[in-house]
C-alpha atoms as a PDB file:
ATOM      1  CA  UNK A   1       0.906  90.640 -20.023  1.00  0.00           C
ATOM      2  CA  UNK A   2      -1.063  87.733 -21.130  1.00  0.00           C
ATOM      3  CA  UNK A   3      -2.918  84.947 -18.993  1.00  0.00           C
ATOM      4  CA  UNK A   4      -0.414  82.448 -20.320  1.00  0.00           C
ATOM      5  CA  UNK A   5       2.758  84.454 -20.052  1.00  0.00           C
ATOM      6  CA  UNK A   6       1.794  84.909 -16.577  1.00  0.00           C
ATOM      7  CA  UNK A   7       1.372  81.357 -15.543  1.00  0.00           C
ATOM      8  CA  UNK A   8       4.462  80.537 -17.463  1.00  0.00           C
ATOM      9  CA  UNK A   9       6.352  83.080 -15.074  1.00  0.00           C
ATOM     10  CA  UNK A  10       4.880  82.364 -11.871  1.00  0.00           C
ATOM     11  CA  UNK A  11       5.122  77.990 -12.425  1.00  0.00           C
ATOM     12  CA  UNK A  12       8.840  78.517 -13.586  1.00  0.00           C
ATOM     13  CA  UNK A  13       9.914  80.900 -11.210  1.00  0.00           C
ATOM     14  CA  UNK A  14       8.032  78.162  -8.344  1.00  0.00           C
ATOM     15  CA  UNK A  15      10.292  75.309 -10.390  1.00  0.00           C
ATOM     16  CA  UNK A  16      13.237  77.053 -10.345  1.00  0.00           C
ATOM     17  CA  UNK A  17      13.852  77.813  -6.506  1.00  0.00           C
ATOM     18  CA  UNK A  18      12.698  74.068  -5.959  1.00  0.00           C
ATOM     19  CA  UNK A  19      15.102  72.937  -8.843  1.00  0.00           C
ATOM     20  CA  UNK A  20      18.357  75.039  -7.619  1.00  0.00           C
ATOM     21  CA  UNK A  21      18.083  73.272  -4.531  1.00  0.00           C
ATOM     22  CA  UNK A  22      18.096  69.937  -5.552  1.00  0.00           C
ATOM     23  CA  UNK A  23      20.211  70.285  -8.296  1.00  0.00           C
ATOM     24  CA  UNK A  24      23.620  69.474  -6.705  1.00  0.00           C
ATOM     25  CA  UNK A  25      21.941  65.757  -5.979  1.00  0.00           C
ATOM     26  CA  UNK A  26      21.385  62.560  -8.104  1.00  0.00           C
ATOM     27  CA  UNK A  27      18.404  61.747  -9.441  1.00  0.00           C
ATOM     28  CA  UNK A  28      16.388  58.814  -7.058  1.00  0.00           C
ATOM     29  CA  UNK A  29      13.535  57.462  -8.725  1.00  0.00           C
ATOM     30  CA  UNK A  30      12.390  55.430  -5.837  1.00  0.00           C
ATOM     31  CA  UNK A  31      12.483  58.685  -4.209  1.00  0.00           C
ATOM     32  CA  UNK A  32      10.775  60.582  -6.935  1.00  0.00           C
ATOM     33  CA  UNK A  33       7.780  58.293  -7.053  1.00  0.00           C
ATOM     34  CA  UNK A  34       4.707  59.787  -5.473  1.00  0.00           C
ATOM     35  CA  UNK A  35       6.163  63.580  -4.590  1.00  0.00           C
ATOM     36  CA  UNK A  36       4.163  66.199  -4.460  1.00  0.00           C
ATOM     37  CA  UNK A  37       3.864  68.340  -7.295  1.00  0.00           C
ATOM     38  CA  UNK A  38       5.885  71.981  -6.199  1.00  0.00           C
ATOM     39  CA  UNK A  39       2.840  74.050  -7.666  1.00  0.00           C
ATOM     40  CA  UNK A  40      -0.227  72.367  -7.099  1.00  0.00           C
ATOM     41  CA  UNK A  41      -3.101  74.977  -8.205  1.00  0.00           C
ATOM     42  CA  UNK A  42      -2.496  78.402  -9.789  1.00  0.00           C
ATOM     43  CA  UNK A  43      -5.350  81.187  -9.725  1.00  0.00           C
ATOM     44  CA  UNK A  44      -5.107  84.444 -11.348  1.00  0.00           C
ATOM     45  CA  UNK A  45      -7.338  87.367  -9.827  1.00  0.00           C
ATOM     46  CA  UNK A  46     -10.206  89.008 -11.618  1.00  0.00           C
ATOM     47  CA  UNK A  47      -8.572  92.309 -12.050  1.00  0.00           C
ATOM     48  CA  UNK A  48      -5.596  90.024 -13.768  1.00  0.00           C
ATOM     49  CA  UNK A  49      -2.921  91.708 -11.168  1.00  0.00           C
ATOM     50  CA  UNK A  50      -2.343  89.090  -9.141  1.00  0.00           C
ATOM     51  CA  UNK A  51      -2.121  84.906  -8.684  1.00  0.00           C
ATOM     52  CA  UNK A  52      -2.379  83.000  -5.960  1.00  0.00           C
ATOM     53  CA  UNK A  53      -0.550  79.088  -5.815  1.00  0.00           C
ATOM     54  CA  UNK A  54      -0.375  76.338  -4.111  1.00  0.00           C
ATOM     55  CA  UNK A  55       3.028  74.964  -3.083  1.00  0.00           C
ATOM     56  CA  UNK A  56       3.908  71.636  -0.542  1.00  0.00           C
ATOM     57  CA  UNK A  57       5.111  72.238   2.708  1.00  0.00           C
ATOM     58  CA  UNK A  58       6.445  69.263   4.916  1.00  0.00           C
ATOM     59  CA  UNK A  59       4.468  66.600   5.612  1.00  0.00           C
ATOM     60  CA  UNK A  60       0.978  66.396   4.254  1.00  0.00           C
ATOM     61  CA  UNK A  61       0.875  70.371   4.484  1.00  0.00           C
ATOM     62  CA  UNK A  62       0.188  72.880   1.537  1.00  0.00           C
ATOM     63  CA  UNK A  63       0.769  76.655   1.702  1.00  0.00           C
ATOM     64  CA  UNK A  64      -0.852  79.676  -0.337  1.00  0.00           C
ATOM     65  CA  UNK A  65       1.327  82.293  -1.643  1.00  0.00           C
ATOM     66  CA  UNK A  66       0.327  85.287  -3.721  1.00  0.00           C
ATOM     67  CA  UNK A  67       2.045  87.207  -6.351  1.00  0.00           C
ATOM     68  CA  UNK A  68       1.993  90.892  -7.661  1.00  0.00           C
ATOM     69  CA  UNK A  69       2.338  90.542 -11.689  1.00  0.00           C
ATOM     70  CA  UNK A  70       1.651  94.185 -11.952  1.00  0.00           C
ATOM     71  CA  UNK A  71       5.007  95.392 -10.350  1.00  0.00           C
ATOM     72  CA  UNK A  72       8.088  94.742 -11.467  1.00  0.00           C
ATOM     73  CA  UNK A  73      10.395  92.782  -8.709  1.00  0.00           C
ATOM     74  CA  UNK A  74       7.222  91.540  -6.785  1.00  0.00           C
ATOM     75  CA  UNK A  75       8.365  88.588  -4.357  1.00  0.00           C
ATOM     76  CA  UNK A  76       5.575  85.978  -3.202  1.00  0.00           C
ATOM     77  CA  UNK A  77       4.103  86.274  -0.621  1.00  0.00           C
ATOM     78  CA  UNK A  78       2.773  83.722   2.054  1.00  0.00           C
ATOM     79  CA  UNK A  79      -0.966  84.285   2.846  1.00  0.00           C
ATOM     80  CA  UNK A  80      -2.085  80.541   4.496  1.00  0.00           C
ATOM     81  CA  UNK A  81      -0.422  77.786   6.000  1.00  0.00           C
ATOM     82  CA  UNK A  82      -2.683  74.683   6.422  1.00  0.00           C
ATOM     83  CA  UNK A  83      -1.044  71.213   7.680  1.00  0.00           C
ATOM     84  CA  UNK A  84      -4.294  69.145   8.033  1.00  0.00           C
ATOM     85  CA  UNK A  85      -4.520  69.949  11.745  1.00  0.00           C
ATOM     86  CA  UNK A  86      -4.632  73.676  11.794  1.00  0.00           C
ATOM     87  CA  UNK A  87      -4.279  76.457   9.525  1.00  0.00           C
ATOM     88  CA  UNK A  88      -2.576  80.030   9.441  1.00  0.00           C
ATOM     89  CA  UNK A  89      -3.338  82.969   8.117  1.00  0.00           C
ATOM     90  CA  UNK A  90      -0.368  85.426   7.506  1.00  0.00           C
ATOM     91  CA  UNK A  91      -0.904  89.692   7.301  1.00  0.00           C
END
């Protein structure tokens, strides 16, 4: 798999579970104006099996998930949680 198929997969497949969420609700500008971003950063590993992203949590907060690309059906997985006041590393 290519670099850019990759990133294609992981930022749509990020878009998508924020997307089927909010897609039973208007659109609210006013709202719109200054959200966060629901992928922030996207890293792919040296050995090319794996990225790591950044995603929003409430608040001011950001979390780091990682993703297998090498396996087929990998989920995401949630490796830090930091809020600005502590962070949390998960196993």
């Amino acid at each position: 798999m290519t670099f850019s198929r990759v990133l294609l997969l992981v930022i749509l497949s990020a878009i998508r579970s924020v997307s089927i969420a909010e897609s039973s609700k208007p659109f609210d500008a006013a709202n719109a104006f200054g959200a966060r971003l629901s992928v922030a950063d996207v890293s792919l590993s040296p050995d090319g099996k794996s990225v790591a992203y950044l995603t929003p949590t409430a608040g001011q907060g950001s979390a780091l998930y990682t993703l297998r690309v090498d396996q087929d059906g990998a989920k995401p997985q949630r490796a830090l949680v930091a809020d600005g006041k502590s962070s949390v590393w998960n196993n």
